[in-house]
C-alpha atoms as a PDB file:
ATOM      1  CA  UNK A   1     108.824  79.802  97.809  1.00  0.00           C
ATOM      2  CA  UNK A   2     108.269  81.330  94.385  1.00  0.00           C
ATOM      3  CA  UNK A   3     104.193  81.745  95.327  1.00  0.00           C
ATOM      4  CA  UNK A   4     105.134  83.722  98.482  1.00  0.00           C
ATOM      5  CA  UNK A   5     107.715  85.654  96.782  1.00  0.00           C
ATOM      6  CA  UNK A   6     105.403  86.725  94.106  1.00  0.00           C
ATOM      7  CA  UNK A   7     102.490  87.480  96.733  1.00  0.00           C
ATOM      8  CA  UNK A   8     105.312  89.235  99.116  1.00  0.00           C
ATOM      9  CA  UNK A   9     106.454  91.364  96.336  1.00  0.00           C
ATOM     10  CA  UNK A  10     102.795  92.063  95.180  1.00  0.00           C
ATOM     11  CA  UNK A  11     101.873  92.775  98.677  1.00  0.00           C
ATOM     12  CA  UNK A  12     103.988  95.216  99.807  1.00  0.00           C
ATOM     13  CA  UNK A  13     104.783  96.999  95.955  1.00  0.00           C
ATOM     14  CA  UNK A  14     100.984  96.877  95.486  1.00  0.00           C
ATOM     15  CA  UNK A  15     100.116  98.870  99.121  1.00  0.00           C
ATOM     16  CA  UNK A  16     102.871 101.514  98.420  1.00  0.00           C
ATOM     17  CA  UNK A  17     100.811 102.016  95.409  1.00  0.00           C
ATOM     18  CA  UNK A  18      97.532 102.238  96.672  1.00  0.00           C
ATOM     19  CA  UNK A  19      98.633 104.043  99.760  1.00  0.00           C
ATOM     20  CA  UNK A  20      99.729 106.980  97.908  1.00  0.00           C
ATOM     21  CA  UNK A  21      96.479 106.843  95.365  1.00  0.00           C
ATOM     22  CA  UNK A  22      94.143 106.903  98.005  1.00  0.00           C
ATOM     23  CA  UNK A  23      95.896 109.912  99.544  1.00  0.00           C
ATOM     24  CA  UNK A  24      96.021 111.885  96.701  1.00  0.00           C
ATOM     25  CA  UNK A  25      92.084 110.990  96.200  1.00  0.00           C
ATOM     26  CA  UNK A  26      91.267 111.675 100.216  1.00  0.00           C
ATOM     27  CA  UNK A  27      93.568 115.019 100.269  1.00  0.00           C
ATOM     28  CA  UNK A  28      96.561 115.485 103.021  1.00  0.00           C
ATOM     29  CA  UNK A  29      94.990 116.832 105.457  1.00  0.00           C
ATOM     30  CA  UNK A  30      92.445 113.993 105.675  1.00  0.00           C
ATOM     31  CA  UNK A  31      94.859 111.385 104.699  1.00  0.00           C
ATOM     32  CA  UNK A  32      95.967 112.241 108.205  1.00  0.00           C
ATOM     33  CA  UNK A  33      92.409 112.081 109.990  1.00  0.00           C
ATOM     34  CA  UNK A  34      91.504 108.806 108.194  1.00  0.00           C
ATOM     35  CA  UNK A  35      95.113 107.512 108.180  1.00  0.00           C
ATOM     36  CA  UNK A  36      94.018 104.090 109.803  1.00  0.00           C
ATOM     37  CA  UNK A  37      91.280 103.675 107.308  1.00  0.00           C
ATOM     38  CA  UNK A  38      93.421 104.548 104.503  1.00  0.00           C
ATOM     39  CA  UNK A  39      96.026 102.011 105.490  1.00  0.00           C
ATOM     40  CA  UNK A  40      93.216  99.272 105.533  1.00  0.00           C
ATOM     41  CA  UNK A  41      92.085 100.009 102.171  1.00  0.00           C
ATOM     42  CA  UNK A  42      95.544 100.153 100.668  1.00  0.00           C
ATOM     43  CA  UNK A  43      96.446  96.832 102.544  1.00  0.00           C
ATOM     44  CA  UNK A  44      93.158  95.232 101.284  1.00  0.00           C
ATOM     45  CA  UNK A  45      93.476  96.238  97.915  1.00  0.00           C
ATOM     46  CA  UNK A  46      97.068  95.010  97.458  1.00  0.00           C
ATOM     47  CA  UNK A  47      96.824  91.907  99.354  1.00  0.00           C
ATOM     48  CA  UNK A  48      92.983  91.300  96.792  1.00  0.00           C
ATOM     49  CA  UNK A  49      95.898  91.028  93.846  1.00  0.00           C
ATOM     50  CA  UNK A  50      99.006  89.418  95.347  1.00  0.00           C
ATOM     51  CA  UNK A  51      96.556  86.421  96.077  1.00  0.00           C
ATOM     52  CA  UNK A  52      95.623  85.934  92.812  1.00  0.00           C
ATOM     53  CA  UNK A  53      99.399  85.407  91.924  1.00  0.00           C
ATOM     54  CA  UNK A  54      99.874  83.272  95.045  1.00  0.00           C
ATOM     55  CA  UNK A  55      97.002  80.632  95.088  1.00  0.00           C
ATOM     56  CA  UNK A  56      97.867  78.422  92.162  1.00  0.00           C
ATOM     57  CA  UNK A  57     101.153  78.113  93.857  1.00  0.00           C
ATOM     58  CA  UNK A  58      99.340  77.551  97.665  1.00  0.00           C
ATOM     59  CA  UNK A  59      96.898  74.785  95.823  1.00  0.00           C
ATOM     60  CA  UNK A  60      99.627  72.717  94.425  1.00  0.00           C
ATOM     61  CA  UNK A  61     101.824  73.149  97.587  1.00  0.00           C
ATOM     62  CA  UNK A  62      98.854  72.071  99.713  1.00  0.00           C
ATOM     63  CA  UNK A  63      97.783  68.646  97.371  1.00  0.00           C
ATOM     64  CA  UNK A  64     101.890  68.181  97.577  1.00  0.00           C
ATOM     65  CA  UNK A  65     101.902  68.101 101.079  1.00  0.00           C
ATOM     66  CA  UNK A  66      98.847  66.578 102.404  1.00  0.00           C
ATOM     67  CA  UNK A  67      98.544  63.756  99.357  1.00  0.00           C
ATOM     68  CA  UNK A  68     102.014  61.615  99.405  1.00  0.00           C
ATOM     69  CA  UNK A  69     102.494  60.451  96.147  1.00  0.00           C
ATOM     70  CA  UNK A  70     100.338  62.962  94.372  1.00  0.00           C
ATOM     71  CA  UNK A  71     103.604  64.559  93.131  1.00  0.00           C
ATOM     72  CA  UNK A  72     106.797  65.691  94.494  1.00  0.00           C
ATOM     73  CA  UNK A  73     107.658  69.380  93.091  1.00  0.00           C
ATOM     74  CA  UNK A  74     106.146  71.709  91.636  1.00  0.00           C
ATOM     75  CA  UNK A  75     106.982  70.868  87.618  1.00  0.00           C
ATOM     76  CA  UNK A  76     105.361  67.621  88.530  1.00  0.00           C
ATOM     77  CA  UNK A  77     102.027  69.485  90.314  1.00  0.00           C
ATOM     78  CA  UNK A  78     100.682  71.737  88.182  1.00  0.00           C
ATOM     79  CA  UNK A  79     100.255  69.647  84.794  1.00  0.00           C
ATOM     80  CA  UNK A  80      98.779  67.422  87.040  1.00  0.00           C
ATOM     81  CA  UNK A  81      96.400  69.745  88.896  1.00  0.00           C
ATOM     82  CA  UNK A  82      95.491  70.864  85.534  1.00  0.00           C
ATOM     83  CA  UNK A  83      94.968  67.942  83.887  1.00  0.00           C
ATOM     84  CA  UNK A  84      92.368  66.668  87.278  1.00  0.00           C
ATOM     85  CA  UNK A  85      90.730  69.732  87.923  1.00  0.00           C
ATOM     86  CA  UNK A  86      91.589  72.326  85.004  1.00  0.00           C
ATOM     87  CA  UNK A  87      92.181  76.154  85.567  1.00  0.00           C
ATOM     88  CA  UNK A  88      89.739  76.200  88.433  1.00  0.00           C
ATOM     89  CA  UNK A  89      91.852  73.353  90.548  1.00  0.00           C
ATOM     90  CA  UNK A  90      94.077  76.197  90.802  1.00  0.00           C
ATOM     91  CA  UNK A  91      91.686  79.089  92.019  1.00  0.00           C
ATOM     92  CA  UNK A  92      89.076  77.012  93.649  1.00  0.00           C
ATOM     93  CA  UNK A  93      90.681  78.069  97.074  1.00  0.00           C
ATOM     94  CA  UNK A  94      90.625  81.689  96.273  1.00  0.00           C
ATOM     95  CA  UNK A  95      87.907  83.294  98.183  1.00  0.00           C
ATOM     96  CA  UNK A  96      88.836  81.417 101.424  1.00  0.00           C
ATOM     97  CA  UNK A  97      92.049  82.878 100.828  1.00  0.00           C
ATOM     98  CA  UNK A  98      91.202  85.779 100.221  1.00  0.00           C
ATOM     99  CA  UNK A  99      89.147  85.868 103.444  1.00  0.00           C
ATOM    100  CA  UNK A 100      92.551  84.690 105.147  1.00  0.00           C
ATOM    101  CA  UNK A 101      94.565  86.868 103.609  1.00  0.00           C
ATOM    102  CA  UNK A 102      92.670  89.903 103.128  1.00  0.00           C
ATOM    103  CA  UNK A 103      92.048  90.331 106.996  1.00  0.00           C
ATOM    104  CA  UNK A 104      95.568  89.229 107.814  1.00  0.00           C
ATOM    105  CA  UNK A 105      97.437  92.033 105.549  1.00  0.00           C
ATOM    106  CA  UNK A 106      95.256  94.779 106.681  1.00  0.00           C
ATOM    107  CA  UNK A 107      96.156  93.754 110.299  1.00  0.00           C
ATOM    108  CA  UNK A 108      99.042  93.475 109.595  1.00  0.00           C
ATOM    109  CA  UNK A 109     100.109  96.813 107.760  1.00  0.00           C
ATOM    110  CA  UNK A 110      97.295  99.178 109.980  1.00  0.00           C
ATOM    111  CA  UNK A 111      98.771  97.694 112.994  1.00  0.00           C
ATOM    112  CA  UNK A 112     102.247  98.061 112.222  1.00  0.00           C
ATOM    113  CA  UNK A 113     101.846 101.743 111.261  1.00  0.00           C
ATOM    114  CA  UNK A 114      99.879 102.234 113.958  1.00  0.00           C
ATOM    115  CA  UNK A 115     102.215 100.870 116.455  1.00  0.00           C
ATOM    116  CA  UNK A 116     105.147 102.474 114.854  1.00  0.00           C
ATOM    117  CA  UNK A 117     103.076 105.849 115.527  1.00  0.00           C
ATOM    118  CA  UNK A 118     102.613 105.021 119.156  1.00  0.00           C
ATOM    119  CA  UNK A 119     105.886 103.840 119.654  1.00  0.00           C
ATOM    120  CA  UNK A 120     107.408 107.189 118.400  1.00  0.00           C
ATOM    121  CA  UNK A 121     104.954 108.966 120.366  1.00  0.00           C
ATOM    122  CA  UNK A 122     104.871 107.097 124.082  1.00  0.00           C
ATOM    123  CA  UNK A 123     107.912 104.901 124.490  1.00  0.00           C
ATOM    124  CA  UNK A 124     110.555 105.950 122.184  1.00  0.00           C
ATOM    125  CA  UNK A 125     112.311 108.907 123.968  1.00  0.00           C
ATOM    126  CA  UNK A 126     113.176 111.305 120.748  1.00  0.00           C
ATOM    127  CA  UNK A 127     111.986 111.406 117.430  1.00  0.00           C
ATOM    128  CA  UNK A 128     112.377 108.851 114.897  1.00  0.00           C
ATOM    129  CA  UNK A 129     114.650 111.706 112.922  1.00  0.00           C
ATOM    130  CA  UNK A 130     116.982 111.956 116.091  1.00  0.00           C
ATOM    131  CA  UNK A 131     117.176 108.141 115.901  1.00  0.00           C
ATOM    132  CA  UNK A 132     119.937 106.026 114.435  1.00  0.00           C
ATOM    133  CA  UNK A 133     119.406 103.425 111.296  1.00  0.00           C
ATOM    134  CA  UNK A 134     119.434 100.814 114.121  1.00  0.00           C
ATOM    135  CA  UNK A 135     117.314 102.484 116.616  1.00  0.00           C
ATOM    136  CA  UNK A 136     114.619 102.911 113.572  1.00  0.00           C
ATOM    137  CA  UNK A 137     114.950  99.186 112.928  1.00  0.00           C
ATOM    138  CA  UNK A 138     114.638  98.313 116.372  1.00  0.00           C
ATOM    139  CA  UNK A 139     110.922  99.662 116.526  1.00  0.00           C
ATOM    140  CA  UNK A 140     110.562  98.587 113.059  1.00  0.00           C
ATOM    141  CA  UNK A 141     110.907  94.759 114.279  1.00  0.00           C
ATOM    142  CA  UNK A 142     109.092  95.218 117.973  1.00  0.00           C
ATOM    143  CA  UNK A 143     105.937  96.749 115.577  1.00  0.00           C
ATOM    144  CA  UNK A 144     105.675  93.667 113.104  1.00  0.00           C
ATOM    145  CA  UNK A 145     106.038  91.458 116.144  1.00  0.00           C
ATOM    146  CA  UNK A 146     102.809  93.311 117.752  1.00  0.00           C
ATOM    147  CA  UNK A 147     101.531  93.570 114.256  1.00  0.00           C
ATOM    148  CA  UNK A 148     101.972  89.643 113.717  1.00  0.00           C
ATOM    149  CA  UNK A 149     100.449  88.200 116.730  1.00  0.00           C
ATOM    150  CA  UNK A 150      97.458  90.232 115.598  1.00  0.00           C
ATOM    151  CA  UNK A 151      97.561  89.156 112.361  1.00  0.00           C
ATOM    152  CA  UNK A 152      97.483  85.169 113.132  1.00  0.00           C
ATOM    153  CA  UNK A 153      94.857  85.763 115.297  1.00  0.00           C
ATOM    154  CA  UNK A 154      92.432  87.271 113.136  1.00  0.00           C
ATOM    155  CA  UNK A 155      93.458  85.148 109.778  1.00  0.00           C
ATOM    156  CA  UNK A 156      93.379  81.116 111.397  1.00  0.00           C
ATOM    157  CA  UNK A 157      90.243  80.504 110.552  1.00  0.00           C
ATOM    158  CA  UNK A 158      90.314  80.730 106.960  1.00  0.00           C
ATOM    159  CA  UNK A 159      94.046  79.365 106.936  1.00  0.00           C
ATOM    160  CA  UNK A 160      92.920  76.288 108.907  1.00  0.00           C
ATOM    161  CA  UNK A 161      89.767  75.910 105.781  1.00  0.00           C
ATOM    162  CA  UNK A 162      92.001  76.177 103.326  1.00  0.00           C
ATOM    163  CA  UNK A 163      94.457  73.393 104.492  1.00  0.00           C
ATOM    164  CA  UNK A 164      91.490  71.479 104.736  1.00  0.00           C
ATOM    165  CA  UNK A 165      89.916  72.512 101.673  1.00  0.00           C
ATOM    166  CA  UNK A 166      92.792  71.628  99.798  1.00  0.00           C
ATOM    167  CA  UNK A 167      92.719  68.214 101.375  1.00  0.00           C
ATOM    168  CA  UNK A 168      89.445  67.020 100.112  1.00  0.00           C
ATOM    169  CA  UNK A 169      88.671  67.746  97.039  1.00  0.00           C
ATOM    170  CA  UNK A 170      85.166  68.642  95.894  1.00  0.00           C
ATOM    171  CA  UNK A 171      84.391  69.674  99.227  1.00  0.00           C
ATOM    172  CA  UNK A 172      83.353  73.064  99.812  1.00  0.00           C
ATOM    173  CA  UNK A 173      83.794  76.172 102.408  1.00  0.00           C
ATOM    174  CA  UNK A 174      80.286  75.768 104.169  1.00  0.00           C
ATOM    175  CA  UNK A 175      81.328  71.958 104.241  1.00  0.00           C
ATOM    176  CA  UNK A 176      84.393  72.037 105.381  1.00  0.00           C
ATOM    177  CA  UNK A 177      83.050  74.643 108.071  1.00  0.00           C
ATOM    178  CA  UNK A 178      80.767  72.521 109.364  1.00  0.00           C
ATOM    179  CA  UNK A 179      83.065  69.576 109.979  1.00  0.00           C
ATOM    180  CA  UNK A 180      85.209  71.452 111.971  1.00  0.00           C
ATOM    181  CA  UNK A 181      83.180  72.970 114.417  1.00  0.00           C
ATOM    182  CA  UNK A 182      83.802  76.666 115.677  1.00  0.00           C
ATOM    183  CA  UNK A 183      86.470  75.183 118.504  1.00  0.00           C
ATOM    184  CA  UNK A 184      88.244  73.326 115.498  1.00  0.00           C
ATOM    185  CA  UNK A 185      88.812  76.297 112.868  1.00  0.00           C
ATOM    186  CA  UNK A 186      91.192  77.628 116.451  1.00  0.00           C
ATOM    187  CA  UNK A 187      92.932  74.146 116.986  1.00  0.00           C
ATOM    188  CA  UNK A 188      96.890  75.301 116.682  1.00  0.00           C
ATOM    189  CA  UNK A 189      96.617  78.746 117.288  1.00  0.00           C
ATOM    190  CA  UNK A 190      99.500  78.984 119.712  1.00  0.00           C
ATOM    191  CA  UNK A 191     102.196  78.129 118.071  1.00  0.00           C
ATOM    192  CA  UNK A 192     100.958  79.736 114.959  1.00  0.00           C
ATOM    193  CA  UNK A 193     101.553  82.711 117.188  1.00  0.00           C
ATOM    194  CA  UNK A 194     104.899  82.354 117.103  1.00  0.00           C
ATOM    195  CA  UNK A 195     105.634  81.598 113.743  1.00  0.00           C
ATOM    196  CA  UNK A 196     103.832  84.571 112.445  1.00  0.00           C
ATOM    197  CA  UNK A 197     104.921  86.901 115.130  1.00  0.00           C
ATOM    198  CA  UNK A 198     108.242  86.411 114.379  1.00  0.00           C
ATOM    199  CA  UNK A 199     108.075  86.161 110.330  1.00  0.00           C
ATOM    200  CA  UNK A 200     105.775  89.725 110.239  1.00  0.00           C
ATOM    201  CA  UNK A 201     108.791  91.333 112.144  1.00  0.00           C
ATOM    202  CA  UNK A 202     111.376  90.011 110.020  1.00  0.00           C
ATOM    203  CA  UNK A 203     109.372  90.785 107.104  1.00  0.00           C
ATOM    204  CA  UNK A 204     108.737  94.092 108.105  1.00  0.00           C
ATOM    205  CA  UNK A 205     112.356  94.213 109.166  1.00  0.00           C
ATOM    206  CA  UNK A 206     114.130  93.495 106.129  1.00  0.00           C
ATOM    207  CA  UNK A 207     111.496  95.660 103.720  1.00  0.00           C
ATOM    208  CA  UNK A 208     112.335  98.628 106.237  1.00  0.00           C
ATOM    209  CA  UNK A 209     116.258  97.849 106.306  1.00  0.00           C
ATOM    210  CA  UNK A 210     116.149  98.002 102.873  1.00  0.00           C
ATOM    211  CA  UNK A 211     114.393 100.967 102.311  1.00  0.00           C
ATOM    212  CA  UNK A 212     116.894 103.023 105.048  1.00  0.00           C
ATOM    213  CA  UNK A 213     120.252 101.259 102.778  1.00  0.00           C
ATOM    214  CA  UNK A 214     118.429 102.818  99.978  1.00  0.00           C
ATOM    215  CA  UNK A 215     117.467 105.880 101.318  1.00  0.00           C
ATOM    216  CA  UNK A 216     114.218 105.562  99.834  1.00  0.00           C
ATOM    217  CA  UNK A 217     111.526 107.894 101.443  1.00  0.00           C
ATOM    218  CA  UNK A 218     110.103 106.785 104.537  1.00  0.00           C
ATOM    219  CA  UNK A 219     107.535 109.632 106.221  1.00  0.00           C
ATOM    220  CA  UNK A 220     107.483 109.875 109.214  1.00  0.00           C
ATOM    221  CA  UNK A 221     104.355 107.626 111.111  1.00  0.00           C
ATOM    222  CA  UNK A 222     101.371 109.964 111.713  1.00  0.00           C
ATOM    223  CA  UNK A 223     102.509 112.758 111.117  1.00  0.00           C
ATOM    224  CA  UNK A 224      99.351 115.591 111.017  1.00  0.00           C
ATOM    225  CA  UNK A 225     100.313 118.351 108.440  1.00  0.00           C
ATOM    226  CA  UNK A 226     101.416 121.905 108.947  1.00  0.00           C
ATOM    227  CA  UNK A 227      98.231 122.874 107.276  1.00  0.00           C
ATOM    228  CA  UNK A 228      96.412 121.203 109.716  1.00  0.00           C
ATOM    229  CA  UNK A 229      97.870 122.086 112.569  1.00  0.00           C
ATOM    230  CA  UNK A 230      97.462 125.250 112.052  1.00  0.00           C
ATOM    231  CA  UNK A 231      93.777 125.354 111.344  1.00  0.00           C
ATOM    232  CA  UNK A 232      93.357 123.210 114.687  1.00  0.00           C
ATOM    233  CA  UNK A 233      95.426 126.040 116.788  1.00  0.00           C
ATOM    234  CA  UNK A 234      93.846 128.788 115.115  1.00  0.00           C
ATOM    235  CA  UNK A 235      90.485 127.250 116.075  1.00  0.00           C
ATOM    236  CA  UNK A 236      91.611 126.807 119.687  1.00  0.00           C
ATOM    237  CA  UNK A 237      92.625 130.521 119.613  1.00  0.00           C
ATOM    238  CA  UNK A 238      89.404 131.400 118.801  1.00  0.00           C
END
């Protein structure tokens, strides 16, 4: 609980940060034209950082789970972990997490804002500013649904080598790879579906709700710029 926390908090703070770098850097107007690359490198870039906070928690959680009487919490774990495998016990699952992780989160945020564009734009019947809180929310939760089932599909590979990683140790990624077989690495995709489906909405559902309770600014999704509107009607006119 306190890994994920950390890595949530990370996650999301971290891509509000590099969101609005990189559009300073690329410029409104193509900010807007690149607006799905954008939100893959901001997703990419926070998620590179909230892993490194959340895998010494995921290894010990992991060797806790699938070794019974290895130890039973987490006080117990980690001066053990240490003491086996030192500082690298903790980070030796790091770059299949990363390639987990990293995929997952920029599914996960490029497809939500994406689908939150296309919702506005094709099935919602007004604009999200002629909407309610609830209405927003609504769309908000149907998004990280679509965003999650996404996201699980393109992440259980690496999620299904790093429970087994973390399994045998001394074993490595290539190894473990090879064991399981391309049909393996997809065993329990289904209902991993579901589970991730529904815990990207929520997510995205609470860090929404709590960003309309706050008031906090929340552009509107795709939005091209006055700027650039009027350079594309100008050169229609012409």
């Amino acid at each position: 609980l306190v890994g994920y926390s950390m890595q949530g908090l990370g996650k999301f703070g971290f891509y509000e940060v590099f969101k609005n770098i990189y559009s300073k850097m690329l410029g409104e107007e193509n900010a807007y034209l690149w607006r799905t690359s954008l939100y893959l490198a901001a997703s990419a870039s926070a998620e590179f950082f909230a892993d490194i906070m959340l895998c010494p928690m995921e290894a010990v959680k992991v060797r806790v789970q699938t070794q019974p009487g290895w130890a039973t919490t987490l006080r117990e774990g980690v001066p053990r972990m240490y003491a086996e495998e030192g500082l690298w016990g903790f980070y030796k699952g790091i770059t299949p997490l990363w390639g987990r992780q990293i995929p997952y989160t920029m599914m996960k945020f490029a497809c939500f804002e994406r689908t939150v564009e296309l919702l506005y734009k094709h099935v919602v019947p007004k604009p999200r500013s002629d909407c309610s809180k609830s209405e927003q929310l609504v769309v908000t939760f149907a998004a990280g649904y679509i965003a999650g089932v996404f996201c699980a599909i393109v992440s259980h590979p690496a999620d299904t080598i790093v429970s087994k990683l973390n399994k045998a140790p001394g074993s490595s990624v290539m190894e473990i790879g090879r064991s399981l077989g391309w049909m393996g690495m997809w065993g329990g995709l289904g209902p991993r579906i579901i589970m991730i489906g529904t815990l990207t909405a929520l997510q995205w559902f609470i860090y929404d709700g709590v960003k309309v309770t706050l008031r906090l600014p929340r552009p509107p999704a795709g939005e091209m710029p006055e700027s650039l509107r009027k350079k594309l009607e100008a050169k229609q006119q012409s």
